[in-house]
Protein backbone atom coordinates (compact mmCIF):
# COMPACT_ATOMS: atom_id res chain seq x y z
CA UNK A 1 -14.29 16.47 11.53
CA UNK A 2 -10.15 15.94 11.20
CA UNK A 3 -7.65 18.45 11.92
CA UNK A 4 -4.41 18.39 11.47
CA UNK A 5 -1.78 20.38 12.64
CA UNK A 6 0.83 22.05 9.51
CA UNK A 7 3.91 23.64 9.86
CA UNK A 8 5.06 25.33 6.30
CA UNK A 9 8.53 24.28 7.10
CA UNK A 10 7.96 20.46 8.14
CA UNK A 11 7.84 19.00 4.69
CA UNK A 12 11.25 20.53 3.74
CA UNK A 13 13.33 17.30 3.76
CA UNK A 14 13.22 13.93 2.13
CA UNK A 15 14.69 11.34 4.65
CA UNK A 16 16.94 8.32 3.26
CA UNK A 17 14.16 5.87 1.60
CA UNK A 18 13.28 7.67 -1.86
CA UNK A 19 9.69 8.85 -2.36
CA UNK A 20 8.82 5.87 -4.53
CA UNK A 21 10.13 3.51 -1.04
CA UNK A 22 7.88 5.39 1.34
CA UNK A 23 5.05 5.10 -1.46
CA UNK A 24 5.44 1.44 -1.42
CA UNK A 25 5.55 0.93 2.52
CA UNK A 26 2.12 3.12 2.53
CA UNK A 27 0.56 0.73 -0.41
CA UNK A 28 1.86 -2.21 1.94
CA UNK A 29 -0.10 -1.04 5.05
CA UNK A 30 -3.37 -0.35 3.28
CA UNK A 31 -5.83 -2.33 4.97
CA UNK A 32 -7.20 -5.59 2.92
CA UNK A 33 -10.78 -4.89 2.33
CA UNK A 34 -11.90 -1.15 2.68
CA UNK A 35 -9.80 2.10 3.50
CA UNK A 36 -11.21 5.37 4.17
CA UNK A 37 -9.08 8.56 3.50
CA UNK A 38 -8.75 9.63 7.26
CA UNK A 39 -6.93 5.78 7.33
CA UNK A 40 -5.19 6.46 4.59
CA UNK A 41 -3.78 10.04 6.49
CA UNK A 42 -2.95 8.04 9.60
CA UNK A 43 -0.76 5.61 7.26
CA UNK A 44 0.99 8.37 5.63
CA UNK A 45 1.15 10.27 8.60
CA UNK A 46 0.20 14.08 9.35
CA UNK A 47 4.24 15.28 8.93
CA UNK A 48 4.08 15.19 5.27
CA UNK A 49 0.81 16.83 3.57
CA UNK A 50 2.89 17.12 0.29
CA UNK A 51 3.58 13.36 0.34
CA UNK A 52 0.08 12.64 0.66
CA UNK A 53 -0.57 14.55 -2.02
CA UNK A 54 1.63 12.80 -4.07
CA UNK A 55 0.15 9.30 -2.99
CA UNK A 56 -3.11 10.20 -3.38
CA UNK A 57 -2.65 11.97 -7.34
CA UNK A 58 -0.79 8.50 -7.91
CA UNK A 59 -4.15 6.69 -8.61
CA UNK A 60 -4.98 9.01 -11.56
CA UNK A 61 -1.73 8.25 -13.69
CA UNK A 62 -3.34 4.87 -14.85
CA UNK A 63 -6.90 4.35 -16.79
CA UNK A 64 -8.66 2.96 -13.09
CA UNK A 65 -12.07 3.44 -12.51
CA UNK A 66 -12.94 3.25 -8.44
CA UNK A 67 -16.36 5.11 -7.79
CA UNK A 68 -15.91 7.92 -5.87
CA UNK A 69 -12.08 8.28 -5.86
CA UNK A 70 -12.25 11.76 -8.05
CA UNK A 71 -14.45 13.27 -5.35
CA UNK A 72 -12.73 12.24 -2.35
CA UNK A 73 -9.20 12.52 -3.19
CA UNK A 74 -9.58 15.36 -5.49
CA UNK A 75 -11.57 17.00 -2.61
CA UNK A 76 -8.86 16.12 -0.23
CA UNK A 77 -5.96 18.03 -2.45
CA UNK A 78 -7.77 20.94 -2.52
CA UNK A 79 -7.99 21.02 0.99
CA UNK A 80 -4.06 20.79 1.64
CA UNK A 81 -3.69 23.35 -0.98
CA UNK A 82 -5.84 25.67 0.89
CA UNK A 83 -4.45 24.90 4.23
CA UNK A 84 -0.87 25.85 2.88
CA UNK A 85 -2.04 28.67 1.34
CA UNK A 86 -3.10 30.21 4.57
CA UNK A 87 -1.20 28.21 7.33
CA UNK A 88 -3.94 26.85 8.96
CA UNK A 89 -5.09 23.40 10.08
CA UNK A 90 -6.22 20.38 7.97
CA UNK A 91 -9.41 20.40 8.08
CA UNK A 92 -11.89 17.03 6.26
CA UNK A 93 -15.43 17.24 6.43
CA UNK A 94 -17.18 13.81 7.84
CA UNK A 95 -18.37 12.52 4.69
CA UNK A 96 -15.10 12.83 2.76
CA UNK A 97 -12.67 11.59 5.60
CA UNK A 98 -14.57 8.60 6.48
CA UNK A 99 -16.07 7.37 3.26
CA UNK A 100 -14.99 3.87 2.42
CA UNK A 101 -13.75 3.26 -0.83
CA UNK A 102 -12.18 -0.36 -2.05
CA UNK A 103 -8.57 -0.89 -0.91
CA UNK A 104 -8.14 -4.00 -2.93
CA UNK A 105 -8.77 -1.77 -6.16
CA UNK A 106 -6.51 1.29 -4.69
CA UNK A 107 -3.89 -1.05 -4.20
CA UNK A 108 -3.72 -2.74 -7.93
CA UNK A 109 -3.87 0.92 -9.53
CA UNK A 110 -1.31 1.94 -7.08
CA UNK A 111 0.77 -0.27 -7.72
CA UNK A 112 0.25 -0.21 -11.64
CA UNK A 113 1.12 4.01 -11.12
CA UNK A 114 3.51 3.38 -9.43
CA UNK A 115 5.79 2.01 -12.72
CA UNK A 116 5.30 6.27 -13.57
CA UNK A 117 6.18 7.36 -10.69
CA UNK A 118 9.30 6.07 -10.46
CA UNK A 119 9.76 7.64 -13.98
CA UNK A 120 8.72 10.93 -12.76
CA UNK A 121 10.34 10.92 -9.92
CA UNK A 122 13.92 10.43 -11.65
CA UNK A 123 13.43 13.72 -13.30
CA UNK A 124 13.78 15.62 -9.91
CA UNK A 125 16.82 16.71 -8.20
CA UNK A 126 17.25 18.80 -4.93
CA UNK A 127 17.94 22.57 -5.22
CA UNK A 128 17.51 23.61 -9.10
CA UNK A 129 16.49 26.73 -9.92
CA UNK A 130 16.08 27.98 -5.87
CA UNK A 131 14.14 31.23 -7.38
CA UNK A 132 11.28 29.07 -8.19
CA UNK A 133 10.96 27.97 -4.87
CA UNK A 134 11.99 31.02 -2.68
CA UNK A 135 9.80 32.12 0.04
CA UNK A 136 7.40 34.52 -0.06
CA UNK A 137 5.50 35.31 -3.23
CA UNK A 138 7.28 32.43 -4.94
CA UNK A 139 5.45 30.27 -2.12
CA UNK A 140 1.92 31.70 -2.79
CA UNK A 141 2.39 31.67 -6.29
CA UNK A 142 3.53 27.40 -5.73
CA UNK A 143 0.22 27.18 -3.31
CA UNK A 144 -2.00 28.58 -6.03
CA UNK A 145 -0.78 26.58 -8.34
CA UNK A 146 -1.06 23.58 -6.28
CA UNK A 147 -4.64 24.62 -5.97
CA UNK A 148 -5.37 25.26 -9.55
CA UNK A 149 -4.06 21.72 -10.27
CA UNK A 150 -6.45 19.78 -7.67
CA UNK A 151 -9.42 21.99 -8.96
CA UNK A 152 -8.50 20.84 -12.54
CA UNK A 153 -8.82 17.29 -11.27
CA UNK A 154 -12.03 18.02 -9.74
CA UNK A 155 -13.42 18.63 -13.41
CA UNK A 156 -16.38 16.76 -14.41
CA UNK A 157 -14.22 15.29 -17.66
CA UNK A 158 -12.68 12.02 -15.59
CA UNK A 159 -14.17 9.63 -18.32
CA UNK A 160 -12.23 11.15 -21.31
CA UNK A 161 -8.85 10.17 -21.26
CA UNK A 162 -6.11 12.29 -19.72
CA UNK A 163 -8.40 14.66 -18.19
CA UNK A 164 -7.24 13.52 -14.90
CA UNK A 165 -4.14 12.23 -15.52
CA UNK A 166 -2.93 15.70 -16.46
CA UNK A 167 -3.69 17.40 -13.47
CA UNK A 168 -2.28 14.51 -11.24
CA UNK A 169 1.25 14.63 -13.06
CA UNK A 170 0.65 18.79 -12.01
CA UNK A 171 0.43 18.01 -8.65
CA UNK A 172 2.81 15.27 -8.49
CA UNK A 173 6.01 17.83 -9.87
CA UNK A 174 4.21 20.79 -7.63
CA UNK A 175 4.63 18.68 -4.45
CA UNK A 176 7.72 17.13 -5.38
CA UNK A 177 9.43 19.77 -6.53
CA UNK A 178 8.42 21.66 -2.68
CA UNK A 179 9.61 18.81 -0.66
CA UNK A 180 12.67 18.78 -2.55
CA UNK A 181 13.05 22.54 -3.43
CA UNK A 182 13.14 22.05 -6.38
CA UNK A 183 12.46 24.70 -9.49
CA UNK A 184 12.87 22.19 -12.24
CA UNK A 185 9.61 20.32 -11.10
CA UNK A 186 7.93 23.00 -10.00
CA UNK A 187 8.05 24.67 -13.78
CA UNK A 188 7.13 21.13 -15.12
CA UNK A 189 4.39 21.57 -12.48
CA UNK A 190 3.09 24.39 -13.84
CA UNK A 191 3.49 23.35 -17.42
CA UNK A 192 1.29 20.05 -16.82
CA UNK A 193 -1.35 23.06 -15.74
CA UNK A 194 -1.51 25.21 -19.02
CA UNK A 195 -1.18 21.49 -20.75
CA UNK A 196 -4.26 20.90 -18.92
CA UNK A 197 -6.31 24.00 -19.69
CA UNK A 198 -5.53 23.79 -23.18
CA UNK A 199 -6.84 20.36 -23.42
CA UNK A 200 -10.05 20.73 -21.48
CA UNK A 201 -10.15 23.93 -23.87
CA UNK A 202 -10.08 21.59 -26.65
CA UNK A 203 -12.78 19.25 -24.83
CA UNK A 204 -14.78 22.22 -24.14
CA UNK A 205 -14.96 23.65 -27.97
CA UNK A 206 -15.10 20.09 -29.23
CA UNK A 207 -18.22 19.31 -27.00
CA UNK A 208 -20.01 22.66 -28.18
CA UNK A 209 -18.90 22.41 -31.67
CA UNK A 210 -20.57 18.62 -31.64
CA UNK A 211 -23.83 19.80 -30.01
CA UNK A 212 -24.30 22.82 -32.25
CA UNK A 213 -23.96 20.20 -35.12
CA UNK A 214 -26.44 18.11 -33.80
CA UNK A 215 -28.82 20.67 -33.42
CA UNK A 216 -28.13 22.38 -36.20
């Protein structure tokens, strides 16, 4: 088991290097062969669950297949979504934290996403639109967002295009736009999420339509 201590208010500020700098550093001090997730938290560092979150959605912005990725990563999200929602501790089962997954293949699609990023990341500004990001039910409202988001990347769809591209981009403005108070990114946030449902909507009626016709 990992715990890690959170503190709602510790992810507040953005020191000097911009997010796309510290992204880099982390992608520098992956290890060469295999990483597990529980590394990959001690590289980013337990101060920042938001920037993890954005590190971790980065590998779903370009078409990379790594076995296993979805489950772990989209597994962890959910987790720091929950554990903001209710203030507790971090908390990774054993077979998610210390599963080994391919480090040379994170780092070549992290790298790839991180072309995106950058262009993502440009869109945000400090302080826009404070109501969005006001404490209280403004912050629940975020967290369940946040958590609708990584349980949309969870969805069994990861081989059709988009499907978990969407949701990453979701959590990407969510987190961003909560480091940096931001209201702008958090709307875009929750935009990428009804984008989302409507699509796997689409995918959903699509797939029945298609086996009714077969059957039929």
């Amino acid at each position: 088991m990992t715990h890690i201590d959170l503190s709602q208010t510790e992810e507040t500020a953005l020191q000097a290097e911009s997010l796309g700098e510290k992204i880099e550093l982390i992608i520098e001090k992956l290890p060469p062969a295999e990483v597990t997730l529980v590394e990959i938290m001690d590289i980013v560092g337990a101060d920042s669950l938001l920037l993890l979150t954005v590190f971790l959605s980065l590998i779903f912005l370009v078409p990379v297949s790594i076995p296993g990725v979805s489950t772990v990563f989209g597994s962890a999200i959910l987790l720091i979504g929950i554990t903001r929602l209710f203030a507790r501790k971090l908390w990774l089962p054993e077979r998610i934290g210390t599963r080994k997954l391919s480090a040379e293949k994170l780092r070549e699609g992290f790298k790839k996403a991180l072309v995106w990023f950058r262009r993502l990341e440009k869109v945000s500004q400090p302080h826009r639109l404070r109501g969005l990001t006001s404490k209280g039910l403004m912050t629940v409202f975020n967290n369940l967002s946040f958590i609708l988001a990584a349980l949309l990347l969870m969805m069994p769809f990861g081989l059709i295009p988009f499907s978990n591209t969407l949701p990453a981009v979701a959590l990407i403005f969510l987190a961003i736009g909560m480091m940096q108070q931001d209201g702008v990114s958090i709307l875009l946030g929750n935009l990428s999420n009804v984008a989302t449902i409507i699509y796997f909507g689409f995918l959903i009626a699509g797939g029945g339509w298609s086996i009714s016709r077969f059957f039929g």
